[in-house]
C-alpha atoms as a PDB file:
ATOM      1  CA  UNK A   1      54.916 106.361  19.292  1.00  0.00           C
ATOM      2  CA  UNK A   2      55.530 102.537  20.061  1.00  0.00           C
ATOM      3  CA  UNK A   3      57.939 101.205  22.638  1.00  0.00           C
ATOM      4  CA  UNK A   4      60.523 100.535  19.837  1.00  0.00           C
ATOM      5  CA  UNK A   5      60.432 103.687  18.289  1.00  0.00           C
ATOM      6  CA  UNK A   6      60.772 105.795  21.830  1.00  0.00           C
ATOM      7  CA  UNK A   7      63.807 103.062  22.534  1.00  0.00           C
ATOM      8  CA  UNK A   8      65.478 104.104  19.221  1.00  0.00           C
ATOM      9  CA  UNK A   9      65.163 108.186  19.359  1.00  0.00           C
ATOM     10  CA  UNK A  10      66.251 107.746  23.312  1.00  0.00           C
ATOM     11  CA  UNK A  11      69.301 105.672  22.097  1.00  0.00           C
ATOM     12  CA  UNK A  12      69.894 108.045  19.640  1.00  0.00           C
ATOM     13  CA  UNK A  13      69.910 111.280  21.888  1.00  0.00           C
ATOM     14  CA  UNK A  14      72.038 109.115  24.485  1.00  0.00           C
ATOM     15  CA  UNK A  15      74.721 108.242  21.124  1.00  0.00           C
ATOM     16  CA  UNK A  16      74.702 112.215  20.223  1.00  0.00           C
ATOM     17  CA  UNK A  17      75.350 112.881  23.948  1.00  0.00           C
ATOM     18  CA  UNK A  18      78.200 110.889  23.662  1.00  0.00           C
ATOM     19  CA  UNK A  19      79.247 112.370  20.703  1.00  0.00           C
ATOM     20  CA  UNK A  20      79.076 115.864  21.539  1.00  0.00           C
ATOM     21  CA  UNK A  21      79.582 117.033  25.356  1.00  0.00           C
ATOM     22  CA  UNK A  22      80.622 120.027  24.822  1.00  0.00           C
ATOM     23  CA  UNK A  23      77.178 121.204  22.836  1.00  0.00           C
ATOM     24  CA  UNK A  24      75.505 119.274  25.589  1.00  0.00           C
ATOM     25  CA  UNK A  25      77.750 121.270  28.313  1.00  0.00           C
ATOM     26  CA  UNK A  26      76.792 124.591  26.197  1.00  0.00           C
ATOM     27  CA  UNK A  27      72.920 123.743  26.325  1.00  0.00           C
ATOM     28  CA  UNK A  28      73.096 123.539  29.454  1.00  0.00           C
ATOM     29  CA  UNK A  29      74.885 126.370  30.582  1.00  0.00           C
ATOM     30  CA  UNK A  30      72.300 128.501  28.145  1.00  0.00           C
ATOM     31  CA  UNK A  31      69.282 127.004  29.571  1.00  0.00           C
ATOM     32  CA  UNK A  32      70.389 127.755  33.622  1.00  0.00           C
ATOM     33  CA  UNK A  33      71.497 131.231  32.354  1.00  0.00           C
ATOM     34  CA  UNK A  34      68.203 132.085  30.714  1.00  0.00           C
ATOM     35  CA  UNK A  35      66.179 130.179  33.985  1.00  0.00           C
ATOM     36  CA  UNK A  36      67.397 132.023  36.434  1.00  0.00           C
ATOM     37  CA  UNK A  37      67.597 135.546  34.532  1.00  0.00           C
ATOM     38  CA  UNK A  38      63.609 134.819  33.916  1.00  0.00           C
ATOM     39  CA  UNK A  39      62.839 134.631  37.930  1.00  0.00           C
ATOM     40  CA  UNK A  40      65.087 137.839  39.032  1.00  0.00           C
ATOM     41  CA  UNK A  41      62.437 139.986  39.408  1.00  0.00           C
ATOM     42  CA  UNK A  42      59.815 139.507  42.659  1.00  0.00           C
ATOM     43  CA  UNK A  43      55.902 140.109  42.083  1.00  0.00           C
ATOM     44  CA  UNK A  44      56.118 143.571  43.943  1.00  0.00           C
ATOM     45  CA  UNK A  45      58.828 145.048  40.922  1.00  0.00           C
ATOM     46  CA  UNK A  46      56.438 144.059  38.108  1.00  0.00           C
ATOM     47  CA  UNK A  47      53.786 145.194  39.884  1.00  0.00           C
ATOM     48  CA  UNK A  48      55.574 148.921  40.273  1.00  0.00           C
ATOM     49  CA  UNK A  49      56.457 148.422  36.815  1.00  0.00           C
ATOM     50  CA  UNK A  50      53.477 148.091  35.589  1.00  0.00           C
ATOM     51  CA  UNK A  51      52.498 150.947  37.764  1.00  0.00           C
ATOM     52  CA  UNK A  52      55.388 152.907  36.092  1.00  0.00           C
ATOM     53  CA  UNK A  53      53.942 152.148  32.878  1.00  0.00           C
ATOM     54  CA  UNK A  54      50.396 153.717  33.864  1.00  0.00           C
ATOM     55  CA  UNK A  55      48.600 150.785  34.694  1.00  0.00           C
ATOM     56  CA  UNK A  56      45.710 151.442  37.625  1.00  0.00           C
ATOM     57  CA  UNK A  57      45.979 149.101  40.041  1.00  0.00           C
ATOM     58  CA  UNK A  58      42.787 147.341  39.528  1.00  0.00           C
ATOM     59  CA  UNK A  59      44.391 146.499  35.915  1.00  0.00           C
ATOM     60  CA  UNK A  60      47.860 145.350  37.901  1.00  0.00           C
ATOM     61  CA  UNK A  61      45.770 142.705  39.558  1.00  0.00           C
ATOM     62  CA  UNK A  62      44.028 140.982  36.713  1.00  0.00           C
ATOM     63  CA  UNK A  63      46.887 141.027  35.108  1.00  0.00           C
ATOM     64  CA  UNK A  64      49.144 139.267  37.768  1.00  0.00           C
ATOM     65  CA  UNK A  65      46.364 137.281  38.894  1.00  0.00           C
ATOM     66  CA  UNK A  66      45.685 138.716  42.312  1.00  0.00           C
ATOM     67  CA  UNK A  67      43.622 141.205  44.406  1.00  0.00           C
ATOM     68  CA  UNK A  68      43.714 144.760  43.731  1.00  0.00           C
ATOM     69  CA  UNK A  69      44.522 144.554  48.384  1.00  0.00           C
ATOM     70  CA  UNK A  70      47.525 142.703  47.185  1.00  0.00           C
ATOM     71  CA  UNK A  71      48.240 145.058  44.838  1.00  0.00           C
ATOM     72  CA  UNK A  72      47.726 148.384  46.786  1.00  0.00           C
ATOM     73  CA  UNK A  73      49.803 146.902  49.714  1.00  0.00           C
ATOM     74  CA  UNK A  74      53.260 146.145  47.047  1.00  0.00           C
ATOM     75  CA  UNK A  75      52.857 149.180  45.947  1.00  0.00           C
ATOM     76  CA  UNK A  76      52.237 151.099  49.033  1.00  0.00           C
ATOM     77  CA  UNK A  77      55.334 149.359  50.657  1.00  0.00           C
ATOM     78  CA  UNK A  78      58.113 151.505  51.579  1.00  0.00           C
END
């Protein structure tokens, strides 16, 4: 995109901004909802989940992306 054309769609989101706050205020509100619904649960839960499910714990910790140590000492937490 040229400099013009990113000037024109940024002075047209600014315009429907204007237009429309309350959309705007409901975006928002949906988006910080979802965001902080997504990050609730900590590394150790979906790692016992996953547990739950039947995973072995060597398949927890490719999955997650860490050692099967890390692993063994989440789920061996009390």
């Amino acid at each position: 995109m040229n400099k013009e054309a990113m000037q024109a769609q940024r002075d047209y989101v600014n315009n429907w901004r204007k237009k429309n706050p309350e959309k705007v205020k409901q975006y928002r509100e949906a988006y910080w909802t979802k965001k902080a619904g997504a990050n609730t649960q900590t590394k150790q839960e979906k790692a016992l989940n996953l547990r739950s499910a039947g995973l072995t714990q060597r398949e927890i910790a490719k999955q997650m992306g860490v050692s099967v140590g890390t692993v063994n000492r989440w789920l061996n937490t009390d």
